[in-house]
C-alpha atoms as a PDB file:
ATOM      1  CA  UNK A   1      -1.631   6.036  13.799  1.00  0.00           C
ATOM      2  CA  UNK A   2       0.843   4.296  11.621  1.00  0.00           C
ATOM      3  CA  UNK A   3       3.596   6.314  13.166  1.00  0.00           C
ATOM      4  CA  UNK A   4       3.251   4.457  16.585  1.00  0.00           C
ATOM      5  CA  UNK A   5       4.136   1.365  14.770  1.00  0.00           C
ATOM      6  CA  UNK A   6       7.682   2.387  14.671  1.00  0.00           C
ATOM      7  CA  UNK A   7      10.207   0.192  16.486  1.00  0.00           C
ATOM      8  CA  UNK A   8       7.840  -2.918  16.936  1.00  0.00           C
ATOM      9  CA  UNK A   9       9.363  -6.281  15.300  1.00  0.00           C
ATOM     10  CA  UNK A  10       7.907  -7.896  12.317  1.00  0.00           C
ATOM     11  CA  UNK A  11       5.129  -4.739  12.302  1.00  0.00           C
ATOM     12  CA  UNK A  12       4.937  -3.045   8.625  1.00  0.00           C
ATOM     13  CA  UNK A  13       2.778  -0.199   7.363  1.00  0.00           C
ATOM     14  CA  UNK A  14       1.994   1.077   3.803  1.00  0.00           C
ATOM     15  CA  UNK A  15       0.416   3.981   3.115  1.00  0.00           C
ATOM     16  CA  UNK A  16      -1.123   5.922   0.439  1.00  0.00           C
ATOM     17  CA  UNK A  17      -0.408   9.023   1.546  1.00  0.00           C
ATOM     18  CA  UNK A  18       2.241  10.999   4.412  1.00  0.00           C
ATOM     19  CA  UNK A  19       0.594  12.483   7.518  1.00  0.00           C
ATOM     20  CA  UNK A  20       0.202  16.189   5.974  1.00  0.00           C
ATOM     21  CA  UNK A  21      -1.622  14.870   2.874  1.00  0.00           C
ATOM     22  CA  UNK A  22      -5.053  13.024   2.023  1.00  0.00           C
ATOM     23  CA  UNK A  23      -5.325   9.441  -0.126  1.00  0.00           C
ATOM     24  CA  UNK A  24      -7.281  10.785  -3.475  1.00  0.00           C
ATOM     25  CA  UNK A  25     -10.878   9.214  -3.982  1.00  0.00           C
ATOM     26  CA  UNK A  26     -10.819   6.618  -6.997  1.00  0.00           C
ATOM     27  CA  UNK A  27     -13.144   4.240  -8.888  1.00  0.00           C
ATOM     28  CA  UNK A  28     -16.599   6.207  -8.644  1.00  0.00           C
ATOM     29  CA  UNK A  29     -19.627   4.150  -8.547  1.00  0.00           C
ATOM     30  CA  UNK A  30     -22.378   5.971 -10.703  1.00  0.00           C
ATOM     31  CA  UNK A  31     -25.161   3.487  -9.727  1.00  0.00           C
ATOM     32  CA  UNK A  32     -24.817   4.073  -6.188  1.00  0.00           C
ATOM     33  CA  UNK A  33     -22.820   8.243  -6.622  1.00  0.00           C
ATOM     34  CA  UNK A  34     -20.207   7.232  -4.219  1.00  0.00           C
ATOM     35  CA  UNK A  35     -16.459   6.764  -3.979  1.00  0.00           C
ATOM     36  CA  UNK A  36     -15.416   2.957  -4.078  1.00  0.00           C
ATOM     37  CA  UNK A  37     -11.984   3.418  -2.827  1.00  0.00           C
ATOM     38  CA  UNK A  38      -8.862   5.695  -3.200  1.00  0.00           C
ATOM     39  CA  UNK A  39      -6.158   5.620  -5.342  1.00  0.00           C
ATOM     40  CA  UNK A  40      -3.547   3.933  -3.398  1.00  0.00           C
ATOM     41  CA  UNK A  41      -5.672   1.004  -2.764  1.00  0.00           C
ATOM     42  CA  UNK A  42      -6.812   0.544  -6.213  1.00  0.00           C
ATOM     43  CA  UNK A  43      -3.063   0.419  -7.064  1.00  0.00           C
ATOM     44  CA  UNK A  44      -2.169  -1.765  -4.239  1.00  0.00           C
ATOM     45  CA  UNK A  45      -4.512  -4.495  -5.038  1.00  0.00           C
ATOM     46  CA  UNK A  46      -3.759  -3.895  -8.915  1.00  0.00           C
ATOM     47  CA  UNK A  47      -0.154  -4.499  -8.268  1.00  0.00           C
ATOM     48  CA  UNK A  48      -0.803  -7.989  -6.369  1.00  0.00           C
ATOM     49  CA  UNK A  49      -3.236  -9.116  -8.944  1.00  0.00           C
ATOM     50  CA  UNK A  50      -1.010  -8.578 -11.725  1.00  0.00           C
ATOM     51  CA  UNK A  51       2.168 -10.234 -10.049  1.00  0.00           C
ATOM     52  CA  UNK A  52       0.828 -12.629  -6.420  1.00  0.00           C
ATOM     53  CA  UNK A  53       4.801 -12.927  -5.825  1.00  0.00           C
ATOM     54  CA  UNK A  54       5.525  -9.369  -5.573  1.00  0.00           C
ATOM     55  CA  UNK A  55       8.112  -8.506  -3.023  1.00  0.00           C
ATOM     56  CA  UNK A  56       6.986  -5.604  -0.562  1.00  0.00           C
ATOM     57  CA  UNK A  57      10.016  -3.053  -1.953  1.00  0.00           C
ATOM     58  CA  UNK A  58       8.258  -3.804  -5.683  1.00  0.00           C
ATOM     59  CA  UNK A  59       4.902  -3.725  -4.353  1.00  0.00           C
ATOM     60  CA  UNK A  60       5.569   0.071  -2.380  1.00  0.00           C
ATOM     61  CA  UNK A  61       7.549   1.050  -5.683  1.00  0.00           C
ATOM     62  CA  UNK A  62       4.463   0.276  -7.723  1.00  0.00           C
ATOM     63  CA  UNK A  63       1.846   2.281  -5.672  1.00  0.00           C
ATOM     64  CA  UNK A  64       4.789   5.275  -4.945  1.00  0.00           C
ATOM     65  CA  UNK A  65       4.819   5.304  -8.798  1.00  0.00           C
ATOM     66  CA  UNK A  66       0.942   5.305  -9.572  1.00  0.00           C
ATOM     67  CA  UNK A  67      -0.438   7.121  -6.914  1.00  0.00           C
ATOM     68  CA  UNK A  68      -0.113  10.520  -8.060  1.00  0.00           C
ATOM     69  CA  UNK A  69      -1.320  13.560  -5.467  1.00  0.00           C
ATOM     70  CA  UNK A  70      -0.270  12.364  -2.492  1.00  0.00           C
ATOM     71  CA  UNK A  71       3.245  10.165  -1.062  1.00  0.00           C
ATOM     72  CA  UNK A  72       2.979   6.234  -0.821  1.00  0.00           C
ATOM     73  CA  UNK A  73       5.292   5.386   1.629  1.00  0.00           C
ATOM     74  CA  UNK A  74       6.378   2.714   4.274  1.00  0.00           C
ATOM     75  CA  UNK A  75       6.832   2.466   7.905  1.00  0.00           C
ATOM     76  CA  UNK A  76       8.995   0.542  10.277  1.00  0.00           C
ATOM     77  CA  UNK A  77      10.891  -1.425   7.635  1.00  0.00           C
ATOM     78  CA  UNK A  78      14.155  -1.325   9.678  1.00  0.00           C
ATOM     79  CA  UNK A  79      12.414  -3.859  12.168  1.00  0.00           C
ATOM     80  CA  UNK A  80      10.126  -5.668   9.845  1.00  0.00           C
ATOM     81  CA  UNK A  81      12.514  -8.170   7.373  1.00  0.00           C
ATOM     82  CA  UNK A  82      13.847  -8.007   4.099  1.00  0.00           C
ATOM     83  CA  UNK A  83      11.441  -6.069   1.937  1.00  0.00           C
ATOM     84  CA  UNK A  84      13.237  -7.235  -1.255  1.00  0.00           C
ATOM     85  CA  UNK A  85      13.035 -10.852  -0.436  1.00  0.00           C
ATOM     86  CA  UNK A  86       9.161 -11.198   1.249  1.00  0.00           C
ATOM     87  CA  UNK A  87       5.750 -10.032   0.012  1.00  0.00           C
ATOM     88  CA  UNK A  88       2.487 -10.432   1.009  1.00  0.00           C
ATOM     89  CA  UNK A  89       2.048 -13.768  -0.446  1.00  0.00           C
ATOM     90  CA  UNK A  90       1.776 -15.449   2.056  1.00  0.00           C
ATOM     91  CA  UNK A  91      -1.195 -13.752   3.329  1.00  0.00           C
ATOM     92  CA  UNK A  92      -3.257 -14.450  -0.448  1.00  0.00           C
ATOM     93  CA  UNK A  93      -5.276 -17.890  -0.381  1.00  0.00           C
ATOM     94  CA  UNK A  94      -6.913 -18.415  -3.642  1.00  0.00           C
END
């Protein structure tokens, strides 16, 4: 799915994982015995909590770094913007 993305303007995708692998279950529920969300989301969200003005580059850097078991990675940069200027800021209302 992500892949089609490639080539459309201002269009970027994140992902937790590449298309050969899985995005690892994280942050079990016990109450309810279920899986709250994956790994790369938990990081994601972590990252943007922890710093709102995080540029995209940072941001991808971050989850590449913490998500371990599977490849964070990013599609369609070369038509989306600067990644090391812009971040996902603008999208955040408090």
């Amino acid at each position: 799915m992500v892949t089609d993305l490639n080539g459309i303007p201002g269009v970027l995708a994140m992902t937790g994982a590449n298309e050969q692998e899985q995005s690892w279950a994280d942050n079990w529920n016990s109450a309810g015995s279920f899986w709250m969300s994956d790994r790369f989301t938990q990081n994601f969200v972590t990252a943007i909590a922890e710093n709102p003005a995080i540029t995209y580059r940072d941001l991808y850097l971050y989850c590449a770094q913490h998500t371990l078991g599977s490849h964070a990675r990013i599609v369609n940069a070369d038509h989306f913007g600067n990644l090391y200027h812009t971040g996902p800021a603008e999208f955040i209302k408090k």
